[in-house]
C-alpha atoms as a PDB file:
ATOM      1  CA  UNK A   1     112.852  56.663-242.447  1.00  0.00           C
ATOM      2  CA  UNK A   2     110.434  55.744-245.052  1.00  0.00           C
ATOM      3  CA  UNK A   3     106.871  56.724-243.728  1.00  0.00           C
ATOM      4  CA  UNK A   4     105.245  54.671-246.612  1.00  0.00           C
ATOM      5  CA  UNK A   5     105.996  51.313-245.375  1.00  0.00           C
ATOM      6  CA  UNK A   6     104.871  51.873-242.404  1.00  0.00           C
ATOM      7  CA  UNK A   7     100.789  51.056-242.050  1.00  0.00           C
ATOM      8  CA  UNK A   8      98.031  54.016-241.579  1.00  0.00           C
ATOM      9  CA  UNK A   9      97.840  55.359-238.180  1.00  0.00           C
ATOM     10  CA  UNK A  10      93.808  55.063-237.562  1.00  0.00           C
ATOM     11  CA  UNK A  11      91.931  55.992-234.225  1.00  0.00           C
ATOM     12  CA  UNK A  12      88.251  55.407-234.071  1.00  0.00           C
ATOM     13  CA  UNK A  13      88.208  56.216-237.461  1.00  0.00           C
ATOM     14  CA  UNK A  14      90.477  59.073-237.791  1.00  0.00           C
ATOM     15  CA  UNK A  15      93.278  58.714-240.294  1.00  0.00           C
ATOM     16  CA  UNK A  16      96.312  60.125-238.260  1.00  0.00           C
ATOM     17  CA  UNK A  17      99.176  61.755-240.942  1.00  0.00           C
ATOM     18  CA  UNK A  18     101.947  59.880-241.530  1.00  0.00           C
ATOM     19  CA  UNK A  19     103.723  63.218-240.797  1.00  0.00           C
ATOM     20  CA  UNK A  20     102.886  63.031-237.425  1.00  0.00           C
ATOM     21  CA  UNK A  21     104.227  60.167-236.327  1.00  0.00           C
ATOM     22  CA  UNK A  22     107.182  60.380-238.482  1.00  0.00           C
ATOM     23  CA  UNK A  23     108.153  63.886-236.312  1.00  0.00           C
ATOM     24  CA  UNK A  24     107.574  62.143-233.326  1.00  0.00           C
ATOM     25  CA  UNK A  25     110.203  59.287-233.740  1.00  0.00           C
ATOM     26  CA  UNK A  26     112.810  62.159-233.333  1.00  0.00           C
ATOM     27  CA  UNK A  27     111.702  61.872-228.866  1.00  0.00           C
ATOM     28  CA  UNK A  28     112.017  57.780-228.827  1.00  0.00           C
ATOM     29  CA  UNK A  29     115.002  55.722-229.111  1.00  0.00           C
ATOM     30  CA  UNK A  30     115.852  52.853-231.383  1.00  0.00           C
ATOM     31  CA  UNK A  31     118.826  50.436-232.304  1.00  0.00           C
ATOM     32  CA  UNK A  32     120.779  51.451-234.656  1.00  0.00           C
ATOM     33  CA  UNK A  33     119.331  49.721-238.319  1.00  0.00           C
ATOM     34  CA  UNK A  34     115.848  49.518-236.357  1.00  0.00           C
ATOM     35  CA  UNK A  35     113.725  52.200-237.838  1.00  0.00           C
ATOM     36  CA  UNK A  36     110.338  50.111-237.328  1.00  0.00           C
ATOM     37  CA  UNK A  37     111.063  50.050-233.255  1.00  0.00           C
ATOM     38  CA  UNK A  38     110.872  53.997-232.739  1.00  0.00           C
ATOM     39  CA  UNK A  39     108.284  54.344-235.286  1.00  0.00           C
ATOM     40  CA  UNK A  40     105.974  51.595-233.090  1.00  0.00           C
ATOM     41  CA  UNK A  41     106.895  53.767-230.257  1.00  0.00           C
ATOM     42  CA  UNK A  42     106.022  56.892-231.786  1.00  0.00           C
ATOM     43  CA  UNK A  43     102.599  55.466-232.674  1.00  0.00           C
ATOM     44  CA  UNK A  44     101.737  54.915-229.692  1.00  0.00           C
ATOM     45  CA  UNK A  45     102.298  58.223-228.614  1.00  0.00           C
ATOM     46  CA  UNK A  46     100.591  59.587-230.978  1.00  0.00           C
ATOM     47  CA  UNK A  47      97.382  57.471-230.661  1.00  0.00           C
ATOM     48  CA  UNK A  48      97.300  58.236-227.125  1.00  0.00           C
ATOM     49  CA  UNK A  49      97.118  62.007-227.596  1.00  0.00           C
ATOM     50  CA  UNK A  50      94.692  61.643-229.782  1.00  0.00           C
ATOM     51  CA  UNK A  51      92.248  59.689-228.194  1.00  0.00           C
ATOM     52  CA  UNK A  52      92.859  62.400-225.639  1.00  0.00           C
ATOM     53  CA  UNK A  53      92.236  65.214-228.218  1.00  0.00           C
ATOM     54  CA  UNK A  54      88.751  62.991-229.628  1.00  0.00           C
ATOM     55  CA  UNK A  55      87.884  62.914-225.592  1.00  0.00           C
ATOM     56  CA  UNK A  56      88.315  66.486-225.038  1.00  0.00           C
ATOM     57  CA  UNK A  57      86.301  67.587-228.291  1.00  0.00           C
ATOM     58  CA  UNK A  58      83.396  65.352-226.865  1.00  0.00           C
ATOM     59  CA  UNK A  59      83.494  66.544-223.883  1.00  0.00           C
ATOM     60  CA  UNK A  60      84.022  69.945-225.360  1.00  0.00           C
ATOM     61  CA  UNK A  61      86.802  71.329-223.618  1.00  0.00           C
ATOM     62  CA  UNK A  62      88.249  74.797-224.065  1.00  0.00           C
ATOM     63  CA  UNK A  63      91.709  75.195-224.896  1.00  0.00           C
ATOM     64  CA  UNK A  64      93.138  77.536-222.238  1.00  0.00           C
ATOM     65  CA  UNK A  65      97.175  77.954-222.394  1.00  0.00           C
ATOM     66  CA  UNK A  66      98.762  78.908-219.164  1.00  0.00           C
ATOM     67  CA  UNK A  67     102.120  80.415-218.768  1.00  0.00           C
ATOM     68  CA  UNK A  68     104.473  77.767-217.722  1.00  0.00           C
ATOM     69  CA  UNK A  69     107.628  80.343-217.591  1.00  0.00           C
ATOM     70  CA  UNK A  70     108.281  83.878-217.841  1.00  0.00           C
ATOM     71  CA  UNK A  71     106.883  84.658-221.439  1.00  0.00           C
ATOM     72  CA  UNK A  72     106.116  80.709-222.486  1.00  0.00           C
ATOM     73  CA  UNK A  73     102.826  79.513-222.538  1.00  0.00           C
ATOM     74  CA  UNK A  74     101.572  75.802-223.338  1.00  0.00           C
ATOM     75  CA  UNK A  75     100.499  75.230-227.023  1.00  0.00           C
ATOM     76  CA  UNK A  76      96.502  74.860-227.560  1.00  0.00           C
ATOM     77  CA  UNK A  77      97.230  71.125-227.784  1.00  0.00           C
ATOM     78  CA  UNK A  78      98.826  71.080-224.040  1.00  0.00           C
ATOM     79  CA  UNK A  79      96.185  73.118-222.626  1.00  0.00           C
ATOM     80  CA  UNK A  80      93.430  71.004-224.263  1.00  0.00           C
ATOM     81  CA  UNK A  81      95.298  67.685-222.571  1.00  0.00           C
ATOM     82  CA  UNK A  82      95.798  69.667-219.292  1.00  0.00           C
ATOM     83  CA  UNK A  83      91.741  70.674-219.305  1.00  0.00           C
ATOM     84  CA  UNK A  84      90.855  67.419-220.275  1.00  0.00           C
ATOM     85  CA  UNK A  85      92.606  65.663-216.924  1.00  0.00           C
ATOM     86  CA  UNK A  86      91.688  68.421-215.087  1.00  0.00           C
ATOM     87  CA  UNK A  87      88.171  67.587-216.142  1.00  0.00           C
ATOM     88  CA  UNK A  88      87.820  63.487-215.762  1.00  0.00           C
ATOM     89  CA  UNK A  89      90.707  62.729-212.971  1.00  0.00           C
ATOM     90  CA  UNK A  90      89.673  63.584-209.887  1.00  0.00           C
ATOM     91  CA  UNK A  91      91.205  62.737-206.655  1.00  0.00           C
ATOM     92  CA  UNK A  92      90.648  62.816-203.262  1.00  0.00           C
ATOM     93  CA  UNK A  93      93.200  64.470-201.036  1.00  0.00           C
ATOM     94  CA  UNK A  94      94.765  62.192-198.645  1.00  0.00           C
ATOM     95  CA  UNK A  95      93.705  61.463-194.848  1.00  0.00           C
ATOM     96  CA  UNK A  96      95.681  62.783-192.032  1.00  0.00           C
ATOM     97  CA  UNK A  97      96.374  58.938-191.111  1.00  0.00           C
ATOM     98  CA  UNK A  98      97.434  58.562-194.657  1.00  0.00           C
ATOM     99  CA  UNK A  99      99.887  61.561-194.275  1.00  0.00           C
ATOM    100  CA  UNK A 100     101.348  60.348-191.083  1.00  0.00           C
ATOM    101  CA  UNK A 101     101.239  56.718-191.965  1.00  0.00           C
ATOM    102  CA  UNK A 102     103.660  57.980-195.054  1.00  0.00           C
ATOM    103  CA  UNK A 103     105.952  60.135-192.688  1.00  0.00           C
ATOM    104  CA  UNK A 104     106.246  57.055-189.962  1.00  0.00           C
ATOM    105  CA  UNK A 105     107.550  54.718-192.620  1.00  0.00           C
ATOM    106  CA  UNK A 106     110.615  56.308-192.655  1.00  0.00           C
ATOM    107  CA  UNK A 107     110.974  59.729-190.858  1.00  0.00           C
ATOM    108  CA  UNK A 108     114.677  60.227-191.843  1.00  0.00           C
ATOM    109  CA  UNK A 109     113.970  60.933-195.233  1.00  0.00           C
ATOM    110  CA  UNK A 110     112.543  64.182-194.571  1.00  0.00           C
ATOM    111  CA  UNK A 111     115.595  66.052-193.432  1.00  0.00           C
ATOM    112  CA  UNK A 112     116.886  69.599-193.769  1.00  0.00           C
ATOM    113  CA  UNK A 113     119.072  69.886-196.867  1.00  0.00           C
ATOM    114  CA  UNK A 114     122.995  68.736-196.250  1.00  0.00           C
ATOM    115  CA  UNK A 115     126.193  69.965-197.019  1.00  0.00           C
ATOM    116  CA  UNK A 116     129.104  68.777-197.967  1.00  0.00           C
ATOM    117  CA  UNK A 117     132.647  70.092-197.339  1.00  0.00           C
ATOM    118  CA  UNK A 118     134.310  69.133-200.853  1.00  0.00           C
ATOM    119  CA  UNK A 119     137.620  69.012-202.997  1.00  0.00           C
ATOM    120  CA  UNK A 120     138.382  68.435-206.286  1.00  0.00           C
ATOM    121  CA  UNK A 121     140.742  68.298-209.232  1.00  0.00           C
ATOM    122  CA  UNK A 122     139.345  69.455-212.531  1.00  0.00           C
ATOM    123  CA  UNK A 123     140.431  68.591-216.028  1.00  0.00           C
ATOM    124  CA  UNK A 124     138.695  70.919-218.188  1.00  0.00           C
ATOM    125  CA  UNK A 125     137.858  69.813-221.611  1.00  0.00           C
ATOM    126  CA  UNK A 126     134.344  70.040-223.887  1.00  0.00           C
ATOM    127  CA  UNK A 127     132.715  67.018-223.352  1.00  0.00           C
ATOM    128  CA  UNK A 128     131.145  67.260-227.304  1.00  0.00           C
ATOM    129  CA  UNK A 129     135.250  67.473-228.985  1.00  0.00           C
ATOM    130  CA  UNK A 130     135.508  63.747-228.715  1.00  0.00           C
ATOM    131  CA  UNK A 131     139.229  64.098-229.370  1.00  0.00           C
ATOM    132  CA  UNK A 132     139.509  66.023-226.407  1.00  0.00           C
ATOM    133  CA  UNK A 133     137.213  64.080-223.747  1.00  0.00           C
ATOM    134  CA  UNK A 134     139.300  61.025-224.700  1.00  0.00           C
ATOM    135  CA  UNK A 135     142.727  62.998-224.006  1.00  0.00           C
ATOM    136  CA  UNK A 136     141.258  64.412-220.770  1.00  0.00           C
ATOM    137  CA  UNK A 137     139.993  61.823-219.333  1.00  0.00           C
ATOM    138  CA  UNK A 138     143.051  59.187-219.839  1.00  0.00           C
ATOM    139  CA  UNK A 139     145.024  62.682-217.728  1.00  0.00           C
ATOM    140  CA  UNK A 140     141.762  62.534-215.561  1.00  0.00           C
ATOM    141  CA  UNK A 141     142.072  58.376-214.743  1.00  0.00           C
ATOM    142  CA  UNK A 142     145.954  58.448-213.978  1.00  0.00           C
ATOM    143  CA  UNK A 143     145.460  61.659-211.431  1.00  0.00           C
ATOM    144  CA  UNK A 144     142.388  59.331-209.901  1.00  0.00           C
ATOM    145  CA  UNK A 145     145.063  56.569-209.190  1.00  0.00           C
ATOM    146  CA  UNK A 146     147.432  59.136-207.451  1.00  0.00           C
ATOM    147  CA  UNK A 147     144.934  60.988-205.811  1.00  0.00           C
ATOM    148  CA  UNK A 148     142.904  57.249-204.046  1.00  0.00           C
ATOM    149  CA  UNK A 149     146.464  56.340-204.059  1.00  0.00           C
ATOM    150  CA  UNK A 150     147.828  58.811-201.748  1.00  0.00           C
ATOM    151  CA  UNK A 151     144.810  60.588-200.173  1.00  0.00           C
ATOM    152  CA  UNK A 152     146.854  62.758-197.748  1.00  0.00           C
ATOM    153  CA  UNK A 153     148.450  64.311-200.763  1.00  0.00           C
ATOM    154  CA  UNK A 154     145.373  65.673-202.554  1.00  0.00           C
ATOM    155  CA  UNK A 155     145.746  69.062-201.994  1.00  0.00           C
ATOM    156  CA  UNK A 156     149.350  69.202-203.236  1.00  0.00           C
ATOM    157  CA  UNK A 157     148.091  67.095-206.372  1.00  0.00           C
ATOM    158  CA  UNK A 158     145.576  69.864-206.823  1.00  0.00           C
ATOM    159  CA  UNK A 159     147.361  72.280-206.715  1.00  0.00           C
ATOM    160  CA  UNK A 160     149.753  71.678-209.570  1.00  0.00           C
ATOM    161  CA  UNK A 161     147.441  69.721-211.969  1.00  0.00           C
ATOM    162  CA  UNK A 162     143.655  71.301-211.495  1.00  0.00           C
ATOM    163  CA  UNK A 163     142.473  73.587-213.992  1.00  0.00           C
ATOM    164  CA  UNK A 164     140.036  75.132-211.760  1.00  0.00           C
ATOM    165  CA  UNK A 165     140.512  78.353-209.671  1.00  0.00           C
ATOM    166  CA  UNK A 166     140.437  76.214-206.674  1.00  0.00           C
ATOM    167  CA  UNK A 167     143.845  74.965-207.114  1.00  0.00           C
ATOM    168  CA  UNK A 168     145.525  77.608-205.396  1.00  0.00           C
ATOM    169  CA  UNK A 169     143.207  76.379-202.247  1.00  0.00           C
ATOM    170  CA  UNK A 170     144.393  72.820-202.901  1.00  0.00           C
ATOM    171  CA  UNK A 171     140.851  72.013-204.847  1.00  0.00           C
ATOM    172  CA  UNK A 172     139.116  72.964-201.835  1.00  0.00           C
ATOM    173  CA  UNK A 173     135.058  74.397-202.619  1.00  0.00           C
ATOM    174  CA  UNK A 174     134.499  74.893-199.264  1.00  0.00           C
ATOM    175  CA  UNK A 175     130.247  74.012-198.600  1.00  0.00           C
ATOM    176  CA  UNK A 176     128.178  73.170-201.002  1.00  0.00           C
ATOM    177  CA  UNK A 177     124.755  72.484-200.700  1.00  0.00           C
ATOM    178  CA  UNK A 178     121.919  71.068-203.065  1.00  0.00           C
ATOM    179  CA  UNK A 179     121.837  72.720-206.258  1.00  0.00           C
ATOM    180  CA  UNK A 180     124.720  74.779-205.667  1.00  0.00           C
ATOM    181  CA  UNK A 181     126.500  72.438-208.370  1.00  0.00           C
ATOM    182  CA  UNK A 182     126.061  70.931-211.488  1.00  0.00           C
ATOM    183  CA  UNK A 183     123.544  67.788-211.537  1.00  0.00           C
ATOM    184  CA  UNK A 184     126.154  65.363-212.301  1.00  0.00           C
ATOM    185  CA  UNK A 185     128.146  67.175-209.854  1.00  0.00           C
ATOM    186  CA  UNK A 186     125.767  66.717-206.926  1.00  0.00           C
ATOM    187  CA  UNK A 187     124.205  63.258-207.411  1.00  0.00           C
ATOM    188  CA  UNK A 188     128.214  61.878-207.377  1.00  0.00           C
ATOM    189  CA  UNK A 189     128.532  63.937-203.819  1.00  0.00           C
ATOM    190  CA  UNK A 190     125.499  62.344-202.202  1.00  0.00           C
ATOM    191  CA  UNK A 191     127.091  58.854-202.421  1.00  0.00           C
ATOM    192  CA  UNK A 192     130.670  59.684-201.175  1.00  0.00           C
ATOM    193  CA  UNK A 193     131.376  59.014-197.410  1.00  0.00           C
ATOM    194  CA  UNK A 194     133.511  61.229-195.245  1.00  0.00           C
ATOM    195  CA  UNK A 195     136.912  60.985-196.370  1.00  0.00           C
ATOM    196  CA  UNK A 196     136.070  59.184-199.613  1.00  0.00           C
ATOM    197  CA  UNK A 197     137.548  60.082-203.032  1.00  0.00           C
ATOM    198  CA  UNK A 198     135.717  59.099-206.387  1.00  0.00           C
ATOM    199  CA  UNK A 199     137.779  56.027-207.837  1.00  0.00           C
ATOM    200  CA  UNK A 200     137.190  56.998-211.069  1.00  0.00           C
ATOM    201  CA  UNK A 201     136.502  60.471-212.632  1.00  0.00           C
ATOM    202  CA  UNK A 202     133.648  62.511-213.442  1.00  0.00           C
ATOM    203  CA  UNK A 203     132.290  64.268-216.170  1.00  0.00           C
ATOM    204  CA  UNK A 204     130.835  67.227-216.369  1.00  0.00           C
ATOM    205  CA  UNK A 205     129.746  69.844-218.844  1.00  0.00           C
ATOM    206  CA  UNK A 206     133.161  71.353-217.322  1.00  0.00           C
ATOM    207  CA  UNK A 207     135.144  68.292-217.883  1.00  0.00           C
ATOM    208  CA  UNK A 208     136.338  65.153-216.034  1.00  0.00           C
ATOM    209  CA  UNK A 209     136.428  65.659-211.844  1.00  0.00           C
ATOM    210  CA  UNK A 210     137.956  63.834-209.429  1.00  0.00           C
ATOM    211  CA  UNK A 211     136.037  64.655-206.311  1.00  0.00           C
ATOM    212  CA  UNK A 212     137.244  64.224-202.380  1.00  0.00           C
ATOM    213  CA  UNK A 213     134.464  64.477-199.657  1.00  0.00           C
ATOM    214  CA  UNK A 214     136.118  66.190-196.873  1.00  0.00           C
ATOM    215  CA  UNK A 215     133.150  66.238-194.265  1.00  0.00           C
ATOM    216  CA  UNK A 216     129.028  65.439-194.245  1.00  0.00           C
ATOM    217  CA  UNK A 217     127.003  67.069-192.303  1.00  0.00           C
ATOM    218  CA  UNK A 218     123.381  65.308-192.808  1.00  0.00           C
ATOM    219  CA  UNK A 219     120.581  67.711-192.862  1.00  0.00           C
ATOM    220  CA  UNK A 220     118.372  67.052-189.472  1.00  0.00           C
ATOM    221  CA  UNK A 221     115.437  65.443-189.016  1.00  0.00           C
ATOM    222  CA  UNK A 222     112.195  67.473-189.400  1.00  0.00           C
ATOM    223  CA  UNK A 223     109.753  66.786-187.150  1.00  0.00           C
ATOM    224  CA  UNK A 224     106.211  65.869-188.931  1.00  0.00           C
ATOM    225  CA  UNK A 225     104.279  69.343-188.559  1.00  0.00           C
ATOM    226  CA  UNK A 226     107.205  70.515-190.642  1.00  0.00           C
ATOM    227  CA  UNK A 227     106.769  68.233-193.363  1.00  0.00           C
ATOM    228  CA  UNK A 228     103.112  67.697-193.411  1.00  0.00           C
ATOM    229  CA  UNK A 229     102.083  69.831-196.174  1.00  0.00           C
ATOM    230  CA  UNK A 230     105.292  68.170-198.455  1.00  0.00           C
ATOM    231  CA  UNK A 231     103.783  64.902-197.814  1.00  0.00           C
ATOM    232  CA  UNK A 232     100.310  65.442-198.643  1.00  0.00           C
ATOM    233  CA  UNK A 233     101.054  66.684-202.264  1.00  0.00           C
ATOM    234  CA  UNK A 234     103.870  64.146-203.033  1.00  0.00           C
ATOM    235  CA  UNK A 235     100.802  61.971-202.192  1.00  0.00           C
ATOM    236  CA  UNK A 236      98.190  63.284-203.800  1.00  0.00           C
ATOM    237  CA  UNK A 237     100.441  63.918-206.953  1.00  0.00           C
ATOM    238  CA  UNK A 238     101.410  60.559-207.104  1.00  0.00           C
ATOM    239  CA  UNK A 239      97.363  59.776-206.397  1.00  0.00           C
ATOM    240  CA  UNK A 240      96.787  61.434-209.408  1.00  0.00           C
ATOM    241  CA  UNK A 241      99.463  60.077-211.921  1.00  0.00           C
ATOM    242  CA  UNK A 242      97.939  56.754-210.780  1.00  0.00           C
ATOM    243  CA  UNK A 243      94.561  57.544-211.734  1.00  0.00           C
ATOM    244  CA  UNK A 244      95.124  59.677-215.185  1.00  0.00           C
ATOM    245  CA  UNK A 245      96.722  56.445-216.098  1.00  0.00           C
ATOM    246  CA  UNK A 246      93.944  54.666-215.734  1.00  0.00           C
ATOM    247  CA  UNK A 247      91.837  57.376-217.486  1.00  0.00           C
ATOM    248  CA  UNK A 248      93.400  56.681-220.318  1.00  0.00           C
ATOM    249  CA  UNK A 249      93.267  52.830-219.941  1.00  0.00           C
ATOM    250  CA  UNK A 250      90.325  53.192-220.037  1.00  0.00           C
ATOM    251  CA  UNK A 251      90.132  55.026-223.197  1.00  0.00           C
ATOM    252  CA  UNK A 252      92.297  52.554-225.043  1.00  0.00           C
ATOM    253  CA  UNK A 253      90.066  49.433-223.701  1.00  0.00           C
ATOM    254  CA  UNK A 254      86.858  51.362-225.591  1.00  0.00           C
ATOM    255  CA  UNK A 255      89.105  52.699-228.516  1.00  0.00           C
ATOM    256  CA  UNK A 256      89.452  51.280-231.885  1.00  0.00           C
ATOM    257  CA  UNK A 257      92.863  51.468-232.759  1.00  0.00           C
ATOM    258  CA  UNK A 258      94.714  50.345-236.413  1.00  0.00           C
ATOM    259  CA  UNK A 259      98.894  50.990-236.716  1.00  0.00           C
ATOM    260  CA  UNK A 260      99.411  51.170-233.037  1.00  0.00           C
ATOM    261  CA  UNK A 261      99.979  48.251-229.989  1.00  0.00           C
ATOM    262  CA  UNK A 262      98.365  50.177-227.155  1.00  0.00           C
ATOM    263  CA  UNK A 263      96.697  47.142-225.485  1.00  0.00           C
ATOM    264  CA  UNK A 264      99.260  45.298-225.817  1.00  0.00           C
ATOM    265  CA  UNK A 265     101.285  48.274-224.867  1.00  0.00           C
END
């Protein structure tokens, strides 16, 4: 991507590197043969963060790093962001009638986790060998067909094609929970019914699955003293998003801004 025909990046004055925005294309996607589309993308990233950097030097905010993991700390430029929100979004916590108001829309969302009683067959392959995905997963669709086909005969199809342990247990897992799998895993179990087999196979960093649901048991409903406390911060983070948003709205309605469609935006 050719930076140079691409026009000058300039926030209230400040000429922003082409560099900048040039490394920052690498996070937004783009059509194929459609350089300009990430690069108006990446602009507006970038003119965002810094009319939040110009903000926080105004305001003069101190660039703090906290640890976000065990030995990883945020970069200057994240703490000076974080101190900055920290600093100009403020908002209230939410009401007790807000809280239960929340909880009464629909009390069976807040449940204790499920599990599910699962099967599978497992056709290993590396998902990145493209030769090999494509070779597993043809094997993978025709042991689908038998497997919806016939669903009494699932273990015994397990059992001589699976490439996981589980095959001498006729593919059975036994009770999983959440997060006891892989993602891809999981979010495939929480829309299979009792009894249910996945109609088409799925892939994994392990390879291409063909999953049976053997049994559900739904968490139980927790009563709203339980959940309270979970409900108040899903609120008041989602308070919060809504009004850093506008915080920075705001900053792009007073900004002047050359290279970059944020009002449009």
């Amino acid at each position: 991507m050719h930076a140079s025909l691409f026009p000058d990046l300039i926030v209230n004055g400040e000429l922003v590197p082409h560099a900048l925005v040039a490394a920052e294309t690498q996070n937004h996607e783009a059509p194929k043969g459609r350089p300009g589309l990430a690069w108006r993308k990446a602009a507006r990233a970038i003119a965002i963060r810094t009319l939040l950097f110009q903000e926080a030097r105004s305001r003069e905010i101190a660039a703090e790093p906290d640890e976000v993991g065990p030995g990883r700390f945020e970069t200057e430029e994240e703490a000076l962001i974080r101190g900055l929100l920290e600093t100009a979004v403020n908002v209230a916590a939410p009401s007790g009638a807000e809280i239960r108001s929340e909880w009464e829309r629909n009390p069976t969302l807040f449940r204790t986790p499920p599990l599910w009683d699962v099967s599978h067959i497992l056709i290993a392959c590396d998902p990145r060998d493209t030769a090999a995905r494509e070779k597993a997963e043809s094997r993978a669709k025709a042991l689908a067909e038998l497997a919806t086909g016939e669903p009494n005969g699932f273990a015994a199809l397990a059992e001589r094609e699976s490439d996981c342990g589980s095959k001498a247990s006729g593919g059975a897992l036994g009770q999983l929970g959440p997060g006891d799998t892989v993602p891809e895993f999981e979010a495939v179990l929480r829309t299979l019914s009792e009894g249910q087999t996945t109609p088409d196979p799925v892939l994994t960093r392990h390879g291409f699955h063909i999953i049976r649901m053997e049994a559900v048991a739904l968490g139980l409903v927790l009563p709203f003293d339980a959940v309270r406390d979970k409900i108040a911060l899903a609120l008041e983070k989602a308070g919060w998003a809504i009004a850093a948003k506008a915080f920075v709205e705001e900053l792009i309605a007073a900004a002047d801004i050359q290279g970059a469609e944020l009002k449009a935006a």
